[in-house]
Protein backbone atom coordinates (compact mmCIF):
# COMPACT_ATOMS: atom_id res chain seq x y z
CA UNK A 1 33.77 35.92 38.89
CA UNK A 2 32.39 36.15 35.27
CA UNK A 3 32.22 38.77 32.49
CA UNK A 4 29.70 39.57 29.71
CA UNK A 5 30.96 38.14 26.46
CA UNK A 6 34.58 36.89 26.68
CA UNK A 7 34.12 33.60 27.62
CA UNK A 8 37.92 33.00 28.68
CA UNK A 9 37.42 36.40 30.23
CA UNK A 10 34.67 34.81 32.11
CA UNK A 11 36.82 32.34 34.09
CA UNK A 12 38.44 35.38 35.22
CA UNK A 13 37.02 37.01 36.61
CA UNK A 14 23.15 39.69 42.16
CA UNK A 15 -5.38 53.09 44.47
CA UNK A 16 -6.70 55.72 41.70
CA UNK A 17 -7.85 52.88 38.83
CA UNK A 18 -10.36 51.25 41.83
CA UNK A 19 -11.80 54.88 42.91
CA UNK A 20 -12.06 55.52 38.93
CA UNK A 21 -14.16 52.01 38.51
CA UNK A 22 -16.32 52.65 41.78
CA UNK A 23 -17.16 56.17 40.52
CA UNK A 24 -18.24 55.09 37.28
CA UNK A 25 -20.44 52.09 39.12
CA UNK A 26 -22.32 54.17 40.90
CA UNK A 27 -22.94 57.93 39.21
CA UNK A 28 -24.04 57.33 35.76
CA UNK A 29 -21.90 59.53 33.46
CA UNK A 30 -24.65 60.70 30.77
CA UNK A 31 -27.43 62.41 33.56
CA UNK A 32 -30.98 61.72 32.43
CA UNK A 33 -32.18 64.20 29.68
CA UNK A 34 -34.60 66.39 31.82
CA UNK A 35 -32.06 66.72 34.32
CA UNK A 36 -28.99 67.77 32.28
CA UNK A 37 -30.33 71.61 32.46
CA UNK A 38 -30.19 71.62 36.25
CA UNK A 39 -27.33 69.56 36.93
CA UNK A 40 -25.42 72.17 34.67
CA UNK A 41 -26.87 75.26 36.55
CA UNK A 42 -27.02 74.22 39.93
CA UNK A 43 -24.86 71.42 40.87
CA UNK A 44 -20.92 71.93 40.32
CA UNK A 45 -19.42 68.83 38.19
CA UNK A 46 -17.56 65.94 39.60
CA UNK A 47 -14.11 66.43 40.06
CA UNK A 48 -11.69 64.29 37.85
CA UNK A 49 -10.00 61.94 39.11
CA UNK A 50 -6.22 63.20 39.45
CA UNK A 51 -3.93 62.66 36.40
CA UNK A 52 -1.41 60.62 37.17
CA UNK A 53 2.04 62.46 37.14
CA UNK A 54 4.38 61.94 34.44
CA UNK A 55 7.74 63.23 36.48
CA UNK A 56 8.79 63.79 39.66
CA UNK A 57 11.07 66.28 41.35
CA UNK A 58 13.45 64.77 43.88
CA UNK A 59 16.14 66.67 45.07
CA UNK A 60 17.84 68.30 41.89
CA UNK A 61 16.59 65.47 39.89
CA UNK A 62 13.47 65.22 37.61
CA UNK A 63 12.68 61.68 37.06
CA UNK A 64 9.87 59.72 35.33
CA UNK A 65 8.50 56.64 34.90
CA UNK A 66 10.18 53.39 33.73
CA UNK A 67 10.69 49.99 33.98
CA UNK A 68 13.82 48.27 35.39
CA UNK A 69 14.16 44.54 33.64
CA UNK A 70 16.67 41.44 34.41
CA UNK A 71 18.19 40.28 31.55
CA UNK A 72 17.62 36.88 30.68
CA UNK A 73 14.53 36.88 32.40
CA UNK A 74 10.49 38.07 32.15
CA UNK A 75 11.18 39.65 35.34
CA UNK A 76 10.73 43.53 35.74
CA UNK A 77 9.82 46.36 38.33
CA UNK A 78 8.31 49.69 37.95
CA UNK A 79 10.88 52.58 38.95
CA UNK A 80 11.40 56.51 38.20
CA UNK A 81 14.61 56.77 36.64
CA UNK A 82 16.87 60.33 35.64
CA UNK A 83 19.72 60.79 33.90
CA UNK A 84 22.52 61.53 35.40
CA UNK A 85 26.10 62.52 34.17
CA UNK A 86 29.35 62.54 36.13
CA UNK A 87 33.15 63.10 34.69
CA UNK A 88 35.11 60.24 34.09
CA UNK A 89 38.03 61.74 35.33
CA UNK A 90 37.24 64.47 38.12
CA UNK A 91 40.69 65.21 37.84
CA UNK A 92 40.10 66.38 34.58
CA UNK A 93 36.45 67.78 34.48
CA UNK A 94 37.13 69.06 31.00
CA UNK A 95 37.34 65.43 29.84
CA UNK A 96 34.67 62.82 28.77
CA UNK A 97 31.94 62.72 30.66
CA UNK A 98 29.61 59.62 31.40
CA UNK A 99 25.73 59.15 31.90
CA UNK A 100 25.22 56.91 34.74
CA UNK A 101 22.06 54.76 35.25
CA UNK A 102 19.84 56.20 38.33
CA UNK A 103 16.61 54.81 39.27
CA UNK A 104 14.36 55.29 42.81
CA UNK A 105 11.51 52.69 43.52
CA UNK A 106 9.13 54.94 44.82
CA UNK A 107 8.10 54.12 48.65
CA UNK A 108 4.20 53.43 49.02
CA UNK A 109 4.22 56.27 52.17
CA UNK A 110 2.44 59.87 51.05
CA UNK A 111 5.53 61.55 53.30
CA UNK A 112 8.54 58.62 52.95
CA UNK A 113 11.09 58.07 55.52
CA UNK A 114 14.15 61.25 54.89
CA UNK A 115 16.18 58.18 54.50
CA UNK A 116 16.90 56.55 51.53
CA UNK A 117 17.56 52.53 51.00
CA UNK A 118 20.83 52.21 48.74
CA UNK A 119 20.71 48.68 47.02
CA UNK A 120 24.77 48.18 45.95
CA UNK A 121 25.09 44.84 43.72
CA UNK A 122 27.52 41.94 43.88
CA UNK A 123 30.11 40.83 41.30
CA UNK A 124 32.29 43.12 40.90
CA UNK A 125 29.97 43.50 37.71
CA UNK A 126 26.63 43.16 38.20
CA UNK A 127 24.33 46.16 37.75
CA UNK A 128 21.75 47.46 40.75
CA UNK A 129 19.08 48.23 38.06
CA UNK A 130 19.53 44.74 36.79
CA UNK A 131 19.53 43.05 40.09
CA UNK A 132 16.72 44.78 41.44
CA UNK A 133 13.77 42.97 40.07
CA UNK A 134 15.39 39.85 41.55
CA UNK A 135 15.87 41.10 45.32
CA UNK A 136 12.68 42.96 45.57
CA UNK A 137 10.75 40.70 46.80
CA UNK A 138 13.11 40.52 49.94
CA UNK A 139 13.48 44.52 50.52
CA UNK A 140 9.99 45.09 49.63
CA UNK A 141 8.27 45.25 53.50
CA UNK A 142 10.61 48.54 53.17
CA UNK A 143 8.96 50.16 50.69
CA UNK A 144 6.04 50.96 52.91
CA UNK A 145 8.10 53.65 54.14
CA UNK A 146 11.10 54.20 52.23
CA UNK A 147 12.17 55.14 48.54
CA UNK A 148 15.16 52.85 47.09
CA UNK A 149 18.04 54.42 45.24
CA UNK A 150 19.30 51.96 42.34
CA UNK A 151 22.38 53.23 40.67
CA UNK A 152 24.40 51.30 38.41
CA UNK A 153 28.15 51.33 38.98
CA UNK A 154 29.64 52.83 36.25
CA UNK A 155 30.86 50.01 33.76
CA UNK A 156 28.00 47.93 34.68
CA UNK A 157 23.89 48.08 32.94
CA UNK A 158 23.28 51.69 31.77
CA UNK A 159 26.35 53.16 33.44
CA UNK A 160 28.65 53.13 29.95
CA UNK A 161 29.46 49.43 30.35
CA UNK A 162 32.55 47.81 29.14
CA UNK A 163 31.45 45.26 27.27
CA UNK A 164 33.39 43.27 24.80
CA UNK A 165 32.21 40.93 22.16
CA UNK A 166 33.07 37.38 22.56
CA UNK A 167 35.47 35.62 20.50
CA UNK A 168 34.12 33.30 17.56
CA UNK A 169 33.77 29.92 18.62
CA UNK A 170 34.69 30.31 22.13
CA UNK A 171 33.80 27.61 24.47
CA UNK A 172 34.88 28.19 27.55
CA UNK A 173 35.95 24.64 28.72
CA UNK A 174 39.28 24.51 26.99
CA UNK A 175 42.19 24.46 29.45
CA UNK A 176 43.78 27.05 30.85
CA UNK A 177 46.16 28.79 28.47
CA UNK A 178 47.61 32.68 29.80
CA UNK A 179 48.70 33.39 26.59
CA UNK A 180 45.45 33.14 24.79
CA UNK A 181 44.06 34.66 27.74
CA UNK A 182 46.29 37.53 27.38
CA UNK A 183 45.66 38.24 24.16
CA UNK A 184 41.98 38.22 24.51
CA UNK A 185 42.07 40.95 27.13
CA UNK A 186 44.57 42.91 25.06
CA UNK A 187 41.31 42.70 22.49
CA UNK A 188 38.80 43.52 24.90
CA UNK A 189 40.91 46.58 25.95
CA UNK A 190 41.01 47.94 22.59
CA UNK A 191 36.97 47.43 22.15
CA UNK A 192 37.06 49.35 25.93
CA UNK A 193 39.28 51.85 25.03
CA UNK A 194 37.26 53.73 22.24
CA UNK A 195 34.38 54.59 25.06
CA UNK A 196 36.16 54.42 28.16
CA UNK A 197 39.78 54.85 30.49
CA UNK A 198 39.16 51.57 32.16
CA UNK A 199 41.71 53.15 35.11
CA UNK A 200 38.31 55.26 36.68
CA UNK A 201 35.79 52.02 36.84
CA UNK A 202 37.11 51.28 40.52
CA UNK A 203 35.13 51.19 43.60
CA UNK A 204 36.66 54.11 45.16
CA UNK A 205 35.53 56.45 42.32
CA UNK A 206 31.95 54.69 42.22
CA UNK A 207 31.74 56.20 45.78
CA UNK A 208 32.44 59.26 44.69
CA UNK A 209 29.32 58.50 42.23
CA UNK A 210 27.54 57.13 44.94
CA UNK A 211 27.95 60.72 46.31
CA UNK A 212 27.43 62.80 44.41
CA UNK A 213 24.08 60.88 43.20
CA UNK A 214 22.95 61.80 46.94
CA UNK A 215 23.62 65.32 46.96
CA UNK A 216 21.57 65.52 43.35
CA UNK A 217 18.88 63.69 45.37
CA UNK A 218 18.85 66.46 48.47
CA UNK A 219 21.08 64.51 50.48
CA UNK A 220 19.15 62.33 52.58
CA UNK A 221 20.72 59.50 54.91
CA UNK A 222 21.59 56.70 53.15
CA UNK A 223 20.51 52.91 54.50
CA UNK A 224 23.48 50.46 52.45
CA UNK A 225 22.19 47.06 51.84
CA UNK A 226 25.61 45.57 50.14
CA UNK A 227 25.33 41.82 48.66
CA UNK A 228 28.24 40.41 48.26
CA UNK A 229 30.93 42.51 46.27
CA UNK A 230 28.51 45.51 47.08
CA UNK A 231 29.30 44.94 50.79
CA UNK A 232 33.04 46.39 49.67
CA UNK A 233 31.67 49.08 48.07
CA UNK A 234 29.00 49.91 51.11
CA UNK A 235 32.25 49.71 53.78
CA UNK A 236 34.18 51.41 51.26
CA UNK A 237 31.51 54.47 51.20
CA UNK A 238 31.24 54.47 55.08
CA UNK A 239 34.46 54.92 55.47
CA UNK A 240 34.88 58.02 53.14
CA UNK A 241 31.42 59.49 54.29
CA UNK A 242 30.56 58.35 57.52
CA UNK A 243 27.74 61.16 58.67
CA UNK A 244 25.73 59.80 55.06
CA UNK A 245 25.34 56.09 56.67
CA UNK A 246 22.24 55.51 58.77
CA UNK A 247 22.67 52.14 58.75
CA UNK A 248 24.40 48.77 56.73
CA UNK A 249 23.34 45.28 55.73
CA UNK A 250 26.13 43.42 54.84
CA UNK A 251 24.98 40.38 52.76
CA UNK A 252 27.57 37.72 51.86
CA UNK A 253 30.38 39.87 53.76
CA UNK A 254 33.67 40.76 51.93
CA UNK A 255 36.30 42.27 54.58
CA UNK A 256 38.04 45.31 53.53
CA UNK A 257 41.12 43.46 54.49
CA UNK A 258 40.26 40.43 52.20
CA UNK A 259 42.24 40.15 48.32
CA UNK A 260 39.36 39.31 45.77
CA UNK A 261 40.32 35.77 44.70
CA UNK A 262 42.81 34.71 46.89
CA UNK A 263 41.02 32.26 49.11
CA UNK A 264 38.70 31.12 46.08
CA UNK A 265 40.04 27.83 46.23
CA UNK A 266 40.05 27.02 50.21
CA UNK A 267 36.67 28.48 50.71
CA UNK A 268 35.09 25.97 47.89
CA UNK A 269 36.77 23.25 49.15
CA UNK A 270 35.60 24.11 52.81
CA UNK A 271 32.25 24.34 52.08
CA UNK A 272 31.92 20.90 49.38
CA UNK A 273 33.29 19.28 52.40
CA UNK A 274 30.72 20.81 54.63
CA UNK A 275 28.11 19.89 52.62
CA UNK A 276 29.27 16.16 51.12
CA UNK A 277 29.47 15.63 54.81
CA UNK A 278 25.42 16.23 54.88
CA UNK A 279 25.60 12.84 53.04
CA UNK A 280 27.88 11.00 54.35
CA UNK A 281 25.91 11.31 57.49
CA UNK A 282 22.75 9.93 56.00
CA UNK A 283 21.91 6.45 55.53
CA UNK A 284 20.17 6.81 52.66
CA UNK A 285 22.34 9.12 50.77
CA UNK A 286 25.36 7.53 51.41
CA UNK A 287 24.26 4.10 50.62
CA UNK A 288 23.50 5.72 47.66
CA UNK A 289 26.56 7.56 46.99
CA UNK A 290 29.42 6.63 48.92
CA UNK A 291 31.71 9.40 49.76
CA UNK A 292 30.43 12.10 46.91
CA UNK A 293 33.95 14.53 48.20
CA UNK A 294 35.83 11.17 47.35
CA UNK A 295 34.34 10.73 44.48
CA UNK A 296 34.09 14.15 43.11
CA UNK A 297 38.50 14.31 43.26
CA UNK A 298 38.37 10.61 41.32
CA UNK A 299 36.29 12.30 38.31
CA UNK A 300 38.54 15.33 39.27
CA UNK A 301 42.03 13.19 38.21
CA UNK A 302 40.52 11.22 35.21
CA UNK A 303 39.50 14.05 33.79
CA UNK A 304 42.76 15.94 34.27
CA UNK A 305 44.45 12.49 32.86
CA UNK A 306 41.63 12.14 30.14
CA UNK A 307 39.53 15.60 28.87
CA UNK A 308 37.16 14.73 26.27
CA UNK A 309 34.48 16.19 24.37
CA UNK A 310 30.87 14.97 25.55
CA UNK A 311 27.37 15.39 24.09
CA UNK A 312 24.52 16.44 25.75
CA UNK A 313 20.84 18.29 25.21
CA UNK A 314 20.89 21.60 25.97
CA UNK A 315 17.96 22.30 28.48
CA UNK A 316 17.06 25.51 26.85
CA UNK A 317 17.12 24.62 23.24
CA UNK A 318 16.77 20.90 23.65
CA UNK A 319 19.78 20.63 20.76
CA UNK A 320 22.27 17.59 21.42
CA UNK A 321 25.25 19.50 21.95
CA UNK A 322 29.35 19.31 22.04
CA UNK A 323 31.64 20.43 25.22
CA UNK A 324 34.75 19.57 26.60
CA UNK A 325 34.29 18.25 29.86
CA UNK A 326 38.20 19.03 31.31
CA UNK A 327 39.59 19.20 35.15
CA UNK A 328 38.54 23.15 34.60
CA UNK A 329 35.46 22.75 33.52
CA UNK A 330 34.55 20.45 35.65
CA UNK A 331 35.96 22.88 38.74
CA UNK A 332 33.92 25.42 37.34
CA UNK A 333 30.87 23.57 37.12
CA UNK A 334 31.15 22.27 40.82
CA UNK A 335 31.85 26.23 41.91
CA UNK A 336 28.63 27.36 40.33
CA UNK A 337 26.19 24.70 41.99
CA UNK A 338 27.63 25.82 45.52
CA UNK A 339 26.68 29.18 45.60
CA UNK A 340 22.89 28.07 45.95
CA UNK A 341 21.66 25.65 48.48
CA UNK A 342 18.88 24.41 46.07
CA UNK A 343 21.48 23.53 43.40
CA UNK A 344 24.03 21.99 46.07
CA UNK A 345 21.24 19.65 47.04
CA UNK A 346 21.87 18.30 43.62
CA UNK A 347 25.45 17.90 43.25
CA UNK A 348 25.90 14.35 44.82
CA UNK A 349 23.83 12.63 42.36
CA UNK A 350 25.05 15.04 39.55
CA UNK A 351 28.80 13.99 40.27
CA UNK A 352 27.43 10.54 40.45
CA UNK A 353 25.88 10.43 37.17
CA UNK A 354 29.22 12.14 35.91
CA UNK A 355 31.16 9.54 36.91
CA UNK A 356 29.08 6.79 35.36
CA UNK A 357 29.49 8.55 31.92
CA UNK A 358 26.29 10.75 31.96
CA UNK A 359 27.21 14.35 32.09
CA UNK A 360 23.81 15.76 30.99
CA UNK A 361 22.85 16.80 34.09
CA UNK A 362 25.68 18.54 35.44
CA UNK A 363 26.76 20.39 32.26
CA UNK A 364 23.34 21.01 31.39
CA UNK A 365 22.26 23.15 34.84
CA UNK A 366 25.84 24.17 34.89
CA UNK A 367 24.63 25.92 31.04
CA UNK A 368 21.78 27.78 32.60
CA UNK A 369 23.60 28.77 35.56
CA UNK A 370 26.67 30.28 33.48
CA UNK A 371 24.12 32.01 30.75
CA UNK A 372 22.35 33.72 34.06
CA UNK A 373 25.53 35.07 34.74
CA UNK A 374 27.33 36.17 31.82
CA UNK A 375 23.97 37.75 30.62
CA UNK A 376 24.38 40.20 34.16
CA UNK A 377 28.01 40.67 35.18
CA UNK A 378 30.71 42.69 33.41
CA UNK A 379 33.89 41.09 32.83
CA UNK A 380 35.63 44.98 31.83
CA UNK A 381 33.85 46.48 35.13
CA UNK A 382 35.23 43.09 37.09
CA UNK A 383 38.98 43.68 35.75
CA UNK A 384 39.19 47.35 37.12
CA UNK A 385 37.94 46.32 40.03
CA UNK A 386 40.02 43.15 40.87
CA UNK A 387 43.59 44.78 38.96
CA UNK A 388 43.29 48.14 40.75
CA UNK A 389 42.45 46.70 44.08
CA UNK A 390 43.60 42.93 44.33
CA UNK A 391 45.98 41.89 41.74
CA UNK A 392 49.15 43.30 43.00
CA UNK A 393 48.77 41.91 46.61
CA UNK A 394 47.70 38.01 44.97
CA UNK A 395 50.31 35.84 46.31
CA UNK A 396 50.78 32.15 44.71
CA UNK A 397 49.23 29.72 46.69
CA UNK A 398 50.83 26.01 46.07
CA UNK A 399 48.80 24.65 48.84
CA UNK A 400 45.73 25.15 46.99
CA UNK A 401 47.37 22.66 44.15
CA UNK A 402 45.31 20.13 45.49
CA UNK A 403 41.84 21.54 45.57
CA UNK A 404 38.92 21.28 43.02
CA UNK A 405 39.75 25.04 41.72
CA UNK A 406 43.65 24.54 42.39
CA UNK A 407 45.75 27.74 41.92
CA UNK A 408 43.64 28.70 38.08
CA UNK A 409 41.64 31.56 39.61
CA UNK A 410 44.69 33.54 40.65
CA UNK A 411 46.70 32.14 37.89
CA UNK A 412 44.02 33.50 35.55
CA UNK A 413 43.37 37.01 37.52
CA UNK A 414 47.41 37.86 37.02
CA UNK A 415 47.38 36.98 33.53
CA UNK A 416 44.13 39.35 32.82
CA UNK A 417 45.62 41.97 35.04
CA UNK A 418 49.23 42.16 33.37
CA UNK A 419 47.44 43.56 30.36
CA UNK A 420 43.98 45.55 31.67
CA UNK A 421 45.24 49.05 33.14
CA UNK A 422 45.51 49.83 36.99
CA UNK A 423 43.33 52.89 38.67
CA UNK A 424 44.62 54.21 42.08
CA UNK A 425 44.39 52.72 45.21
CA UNK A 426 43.88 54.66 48.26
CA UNK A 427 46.62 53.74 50.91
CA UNK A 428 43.58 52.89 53.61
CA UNK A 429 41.92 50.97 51.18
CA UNK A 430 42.27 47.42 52.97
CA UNK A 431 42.06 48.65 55.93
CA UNK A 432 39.08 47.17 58.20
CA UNK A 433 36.11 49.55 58.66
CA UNK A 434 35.58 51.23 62.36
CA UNK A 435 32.01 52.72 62.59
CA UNK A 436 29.46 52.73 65.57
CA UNK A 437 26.63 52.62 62.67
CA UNK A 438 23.76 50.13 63.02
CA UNK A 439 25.14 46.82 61.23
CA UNK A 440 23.31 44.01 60.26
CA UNK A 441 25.63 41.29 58.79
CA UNK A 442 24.12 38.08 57.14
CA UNK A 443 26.07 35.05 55.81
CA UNK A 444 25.43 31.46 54.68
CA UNK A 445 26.93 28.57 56.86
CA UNK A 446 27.83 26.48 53.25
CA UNK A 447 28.61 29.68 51.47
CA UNK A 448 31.54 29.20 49.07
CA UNK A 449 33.06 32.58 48.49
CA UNK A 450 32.16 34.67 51.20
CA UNK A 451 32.08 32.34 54.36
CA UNK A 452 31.11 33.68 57.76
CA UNK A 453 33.95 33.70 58.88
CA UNK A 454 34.58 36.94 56.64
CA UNK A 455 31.10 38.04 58.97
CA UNK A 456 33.42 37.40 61.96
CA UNK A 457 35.93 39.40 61.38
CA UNK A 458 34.22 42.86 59.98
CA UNK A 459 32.14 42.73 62.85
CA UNK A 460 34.97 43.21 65.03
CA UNK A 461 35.07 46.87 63.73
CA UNK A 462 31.30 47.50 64.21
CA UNK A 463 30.58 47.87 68.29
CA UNK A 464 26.94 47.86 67.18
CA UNK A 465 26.72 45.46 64.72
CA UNK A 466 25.08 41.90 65.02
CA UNK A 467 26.35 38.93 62.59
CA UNK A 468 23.45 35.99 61.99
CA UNK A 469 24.78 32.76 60.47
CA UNK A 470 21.63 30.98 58.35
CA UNK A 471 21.76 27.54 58.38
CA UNK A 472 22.00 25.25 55.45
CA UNK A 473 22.21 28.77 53.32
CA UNK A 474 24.77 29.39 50.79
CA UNK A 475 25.85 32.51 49.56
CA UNK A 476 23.45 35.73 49.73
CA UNK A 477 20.59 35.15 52.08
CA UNK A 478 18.65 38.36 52.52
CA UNK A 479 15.95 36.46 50.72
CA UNK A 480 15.88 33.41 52.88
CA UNK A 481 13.28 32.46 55.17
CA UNK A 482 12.39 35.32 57.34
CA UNK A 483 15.51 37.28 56.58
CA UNK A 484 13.05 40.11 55.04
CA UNK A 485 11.48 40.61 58.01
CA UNK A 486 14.45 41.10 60.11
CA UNK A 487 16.24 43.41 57.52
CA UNK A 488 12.61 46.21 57.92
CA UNK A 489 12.88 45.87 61.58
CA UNK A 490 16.39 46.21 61.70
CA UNK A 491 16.44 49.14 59.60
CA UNK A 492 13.23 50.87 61.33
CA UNK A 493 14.34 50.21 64.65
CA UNK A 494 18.64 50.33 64.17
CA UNK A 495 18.94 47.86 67.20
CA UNK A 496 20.43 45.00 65.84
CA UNK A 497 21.26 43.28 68.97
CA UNK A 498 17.71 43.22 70.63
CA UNK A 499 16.68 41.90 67.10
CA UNK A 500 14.46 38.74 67.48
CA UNK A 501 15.96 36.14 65.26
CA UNK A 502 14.76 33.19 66.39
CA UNK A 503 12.38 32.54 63.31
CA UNK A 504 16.04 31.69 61.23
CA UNK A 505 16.11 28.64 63.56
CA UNK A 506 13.38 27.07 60.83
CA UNK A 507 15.78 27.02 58.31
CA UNK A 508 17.05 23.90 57.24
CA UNK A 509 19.25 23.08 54.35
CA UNK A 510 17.66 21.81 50.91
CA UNK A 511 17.19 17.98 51.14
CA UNK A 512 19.60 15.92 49.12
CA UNK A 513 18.73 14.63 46.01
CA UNK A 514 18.81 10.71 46.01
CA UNK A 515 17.57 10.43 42.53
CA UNK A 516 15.82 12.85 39.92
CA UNK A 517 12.79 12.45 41.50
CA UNK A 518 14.18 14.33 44.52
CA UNK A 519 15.01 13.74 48.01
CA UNK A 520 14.00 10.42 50.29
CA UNK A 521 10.49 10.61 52.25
């Protein structure tokens, strides 16, 4: 749950070139001199090799070539992108109308599969185009056969984002203050505003997008693959157009049924425990260590007794710098290395260190890990989500008082959403998805925000669906292990339950970190 730019906001709320070269090799291209008359007269010139094409019709569409980048990163993929315009309002097709980002990764088939793999990004916030060059390598055995639609969700990347500008010397460790809060979405909104009606940057109107993007493309089947927050939108669009879904991959699993942010604070909590109990239970580590759960909620109540500013190098820059290490920074921190299970590995001896009075390395990686994120998710995007869909059902939760993240995620998600404006809500909206599609659901046994548990329950709705559980994953796996190869066979064969997954059983969570030099021998 972060935003682009506010940093309160943030707390808030994933063959041609070769036949060219032999050609040249081996036929000389100036013919001896005494030759030239007769090769004129009586042999027909080579052919040229075939310009490459500079657009391509698909559908109603005319796209051509481009590259799709991740911010923040040297990362980038070739695509053919088109521009494509939709009305803000449909209600009101007279009104403003926006130009949505649309790319397709071209399959490497002559004659591609008629379907088409849909890649629907996490958040709410984060753009497809964007995320793309990042979970490539996992859906890339499907390009042999199939082309792969990347459209941003309006408010996100190229899709007229709503992007604010942060506010001057914001820091984003301070503690938790609604008012201020407040008042910095009331300033965001009016930055929104000039370009946008925040009310239509919902899910249920990106499915309309998602649509009508389809029909402009010749309406071909569409193969989901949601991660995370995209698995919403992917049961959200099976719902509303049912005889479009060939098949879904469900990737970090949010339940229709399930209110964004309400069981932020249990699910962390379940999985530190989960994995501080991967310590506990070695010699080595816990000799080492202690109890790193124990001593994670001591730091937890000096801190919340005792926040003070620390000094440490920034990893990027190298700069000694200043931050306020509180009981919500430090909960945000600890949220951030759980999603991964390479940065989990880490968090024993980075609490450790902590707690000794050397904060580097947790605040530092905890730097990189927030600039990855505010660099690709929209905070404006994430509020029309969360206040159209969420907000009014958030109930206070005094039993989470106690945890690392306490009650500040709902606590913060009311405040933001008593100011940002509400869209509509369809009355069905929560309710759980009931298809007979193909469904392949993936989860992480330590994931923090979408545990598989969530898995459990949609699957109940899908007759032929199949959930797999990797172990010592966090959240979104598709990229884990031999995940890829499941996903192509899964969507080639749409038999998920005489799928072969017993290559996941090599999986193994990340070894713990004992000291910086890594894990024990």
């Amino acid at each position: 749950m972060a935003s682009k730019g506010r940093t309160a906001f943030r707390v808030a709320v994933f063959a041609v070139a070769i036949g060219a070269l032999a050609w040249k090799q081996f036929h000389p291209s100036q013919p001896p001199a005494e030759a030239s008359a007769a090769t004129a007269t009586d042999t027909p010139a080579a052919p040229a090799a075939p310009a490459r094409p500079r657009t391509w019709r698909l559908g109603r569409l005319t796209l051509t070539a481009c590259e799709l980048g991740q911010p923040n990163s040297g990362l980038s993929a070739a695509a053919w992108c088109a521009p494509f315009e939709v009305a803000e309002n449909r209600a009101d097709p007279h009104g403003r109308r926006i130009r949505l980002k649309l790319a397709v990764v071209r399959s490497q088939a002559q004659v591609p599969a008629k379907d088409m793999l849909v890649l629907l990004a996490g958040g709410p916030g984060q753009a497809a185009t964007e995320t793309w060059p990042q979970v490539a390598p996992a859906l890339q055995p499907l390009l042999a056969h199939r082309n792969v639609l990347l459209l941003d969700q309006r408010g996100t990347g190229g899709s007229n984002p709503l992007d604010c500008k942060a506010p001057d010397g914001a820091e984003g460790d301070a503690a938790f203050d609604p008012a201020k809060l407040r008042e910095e979405t009331a300033q965001c909104l009016k930055e929104v505003e000039a370009r946008a009606d925040p009310r239509y940057y919902t899910t249920t109107v990106a499915v309309q997008d998602l649509e009508e993007a389809r029909q402009a493309l010749g309406a071909p089947g569409l193969d989901l693959v949601g991660i995370s927050y995209g698995t919403r939108v992917a049961q959200q669009y099976a719902m509303r157009h049912p005889d479009a879904v060939r098949s879904l991959v469900l990737d970090g699993v949010a339940p229709n049924s399930l209110v964004l942010g309400e069981d932020f604070a249990r699910n962390l909590d379940d999985a530190l425990k989960a994995q501080f109990a991967r310590c506990t239970a070695e010699p080595e580590c816990k000799a080492r260590f202690g109890d790193p759960y124990q001593t994670l909620y001591q730091l937890r109540d000096a801190l919340r007794a005792n926040p003070h500013k620390v000094s440490f190098r920034d990893p990027q820059t190298y700069q000694s710098v200043q931050r306020t290490l509180s009981e919500a920074s430090l909960a945000s921190v600890v949220r951030m290395f759980a999603y991964s299970p390479l940065t989990a590995a880490l968090l024993p001896l980075s609490i450790d260190a902590a707690a000794h009075g050397d904060v580097g390395p947790l605040l530092g990686q905890a730097k990189l890990l927030s600039g990855d994120l505010s660099d690709t998710m929209n905070g404006g995007m994430q509020s029309s989500v969360i206040c159209s869909e969420d907000a009014d059902l958030l109930a206070p939760r005094p039993q989470d008082a106690g945890t690392i993240l306490g009650t500040r995620m709902i606590d913060a998600l009311q405040a933001v959403c008593s100011v940002w404006p509400r869209g509509a809500r369809p009355a069905d909206f929560h309710r759980p998805l009931r298809s007979d599609v193909p469904a392949l659901l993936l989860s992480g046994q330590y994931d923090p925000v979408t545990p598989p548990r969530y898995g459990e329950e949609v699957l109940e709705g899908l007759p032929n669906g199949r959930h797999l559980v990797l172990k010592g994953q966090g959240h979104n796996v598709i990229g884990a292990g031999c995940a890829p190869e499941l996903v192509k066979h899964f969507i080639e064969d749409l038999e998920p339950k005489k799928l072969d997954a017993s290559c996941l059983d090599r999986l193994q969570p990340a070894p713990l970190f004992i000291d910086f030099n890594g894990a024990t021998p």
